[in-house]
Protein backbone atom coordinates (compact mmCIF):
# COMPACT_ATOMS: atom_id res chain seq x y z
CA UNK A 1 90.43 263.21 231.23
CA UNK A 2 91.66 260.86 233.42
CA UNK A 3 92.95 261.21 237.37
CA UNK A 4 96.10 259.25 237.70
CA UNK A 5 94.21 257.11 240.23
CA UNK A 6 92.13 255.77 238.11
CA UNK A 7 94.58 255.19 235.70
CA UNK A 8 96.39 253.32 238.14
CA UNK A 9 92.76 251.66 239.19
CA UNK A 10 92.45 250.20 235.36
CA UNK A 11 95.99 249.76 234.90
CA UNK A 12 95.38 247.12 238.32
CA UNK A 13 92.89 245.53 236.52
CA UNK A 14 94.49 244.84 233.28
CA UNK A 15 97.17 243.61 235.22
CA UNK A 16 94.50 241.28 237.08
CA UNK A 17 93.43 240.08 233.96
CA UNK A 18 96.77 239.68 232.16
CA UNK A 19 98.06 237.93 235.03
CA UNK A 20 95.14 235.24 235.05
CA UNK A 21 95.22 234.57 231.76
CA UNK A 22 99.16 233.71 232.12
CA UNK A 23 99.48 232.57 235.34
CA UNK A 24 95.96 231.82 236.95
CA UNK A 25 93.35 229.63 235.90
CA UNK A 26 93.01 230.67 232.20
CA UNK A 27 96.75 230.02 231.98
CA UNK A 28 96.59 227.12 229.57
CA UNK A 29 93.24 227.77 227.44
CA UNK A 30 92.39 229.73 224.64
CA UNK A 31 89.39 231.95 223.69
CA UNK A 32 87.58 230.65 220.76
CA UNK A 33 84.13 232.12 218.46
CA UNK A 34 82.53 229.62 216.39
CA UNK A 35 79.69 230.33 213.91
CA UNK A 36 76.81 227.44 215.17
CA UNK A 37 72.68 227.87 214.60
CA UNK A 38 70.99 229.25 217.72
CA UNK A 39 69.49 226.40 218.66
CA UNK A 40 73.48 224.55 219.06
CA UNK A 41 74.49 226.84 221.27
CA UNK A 42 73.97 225.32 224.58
CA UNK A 43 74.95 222.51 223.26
CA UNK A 44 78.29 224.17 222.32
CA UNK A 45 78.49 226.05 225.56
CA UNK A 46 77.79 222.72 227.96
CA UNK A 47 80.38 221.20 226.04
CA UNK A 48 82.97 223.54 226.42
CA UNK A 49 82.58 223.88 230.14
CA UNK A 50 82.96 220.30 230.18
CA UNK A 51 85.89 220.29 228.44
CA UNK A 52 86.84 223.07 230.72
CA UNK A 53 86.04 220.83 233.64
CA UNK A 54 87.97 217.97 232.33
CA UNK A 55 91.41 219.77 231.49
CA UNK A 56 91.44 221.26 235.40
CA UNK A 57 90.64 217.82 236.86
CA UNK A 58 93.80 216.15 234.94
CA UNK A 59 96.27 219.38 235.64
CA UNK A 60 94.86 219.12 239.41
CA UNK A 61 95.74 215.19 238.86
CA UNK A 62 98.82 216.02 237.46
CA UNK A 63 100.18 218.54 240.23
CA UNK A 64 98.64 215.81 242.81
CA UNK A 65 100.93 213.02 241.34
CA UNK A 66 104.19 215.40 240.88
CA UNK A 67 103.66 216.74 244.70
CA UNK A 68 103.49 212.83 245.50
CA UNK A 69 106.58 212.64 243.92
CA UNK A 70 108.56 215.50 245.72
CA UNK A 71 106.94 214.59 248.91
CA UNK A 72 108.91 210.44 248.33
CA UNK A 73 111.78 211.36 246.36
CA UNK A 74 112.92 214.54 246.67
CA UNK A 75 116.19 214.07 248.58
CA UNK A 76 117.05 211.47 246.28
CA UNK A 77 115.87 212.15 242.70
CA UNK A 78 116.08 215.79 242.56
CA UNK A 79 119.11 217.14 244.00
CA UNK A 80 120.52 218.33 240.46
CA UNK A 81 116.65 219.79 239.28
CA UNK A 82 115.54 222.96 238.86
CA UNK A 83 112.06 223.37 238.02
CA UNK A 84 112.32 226.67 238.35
CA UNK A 85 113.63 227.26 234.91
CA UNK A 86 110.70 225.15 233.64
CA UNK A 87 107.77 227.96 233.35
CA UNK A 88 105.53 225.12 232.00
CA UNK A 89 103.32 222.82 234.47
CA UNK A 90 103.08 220.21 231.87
CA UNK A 91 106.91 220.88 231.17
CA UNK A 92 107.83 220.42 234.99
CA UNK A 93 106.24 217.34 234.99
CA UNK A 94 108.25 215.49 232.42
CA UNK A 95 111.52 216.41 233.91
CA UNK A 96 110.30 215.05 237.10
CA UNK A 97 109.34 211.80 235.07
CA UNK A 98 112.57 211.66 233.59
CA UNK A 99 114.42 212.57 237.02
CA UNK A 100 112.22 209.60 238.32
CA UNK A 101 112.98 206.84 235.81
CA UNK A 102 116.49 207.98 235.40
CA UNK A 103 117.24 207.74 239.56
CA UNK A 104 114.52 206.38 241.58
CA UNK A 105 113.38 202.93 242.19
CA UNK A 106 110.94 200.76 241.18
CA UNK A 107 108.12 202.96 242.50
CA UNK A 108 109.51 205.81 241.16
CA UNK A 109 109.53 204.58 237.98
CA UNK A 110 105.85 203.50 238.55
CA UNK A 111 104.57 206.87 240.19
CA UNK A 112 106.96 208.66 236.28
CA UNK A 113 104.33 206.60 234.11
CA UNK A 114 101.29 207.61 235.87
CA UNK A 115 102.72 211.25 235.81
CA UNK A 116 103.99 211.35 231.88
CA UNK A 117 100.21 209.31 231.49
CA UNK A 118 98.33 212.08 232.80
CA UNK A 119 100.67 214.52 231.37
CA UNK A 120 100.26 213.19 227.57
CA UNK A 121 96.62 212.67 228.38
């Protein structure tokens, strides 16, 4: 039988996990098992970490361009916003695309097609 500190101790690390995988890194990606022969399986590993690789660059892309956009236009374009009710990263981003096109200027309309780009991407 268990103390209730190490209860507590697993219960922390379930939490730890459950948190990443909805918040932190692993937020947006799902486990998968595939059947391949032993001899694909590096193959199917490298692959997936490149895939892995390629999804954080764009999101880190993505936040890059929507900070961009808070840092110009904030005062401006976003006075009636709230992101907060928009859990989603790649949510977030097409209301501040829309916010941008809708109210800002030529640039901001510029700076809401790169964003949507990298967000449909």
């Amino acid at each position: 039988m268990r103390s209730w500190l190490e209860e507590e101790l697993v219960m922390s690390a379930r939490d730890r996990v459950r948190r990443y995988r909805e918040n932190g890194g692993a937020s947006d990606l799902v486990r998968v098992e595939v059947l391949v022969p032993a001899s694909s399986r590096n193959a199917i590993v490298s692959e997936a970490a490149r895939m892995r690789t390629e999804h954080r660059s764009r999101k880190k892309r993505l936040k890059d361009l929507c900070d961009k956009a808070a840092e110009r236009y904030a005062v401006r374009v976003f006075d009636n916003v709230d992101l907060a009710r928009v859990p989603d990263s790649q949510e977030q981003a097409r209301v501040i695309a829309g916010a941008l096109m809708e109210r800002g200027d030529a640039g901001a309309f510029v700076l809401a097609r790169k964003i949507l780009s990298e967000a449909e991407g």
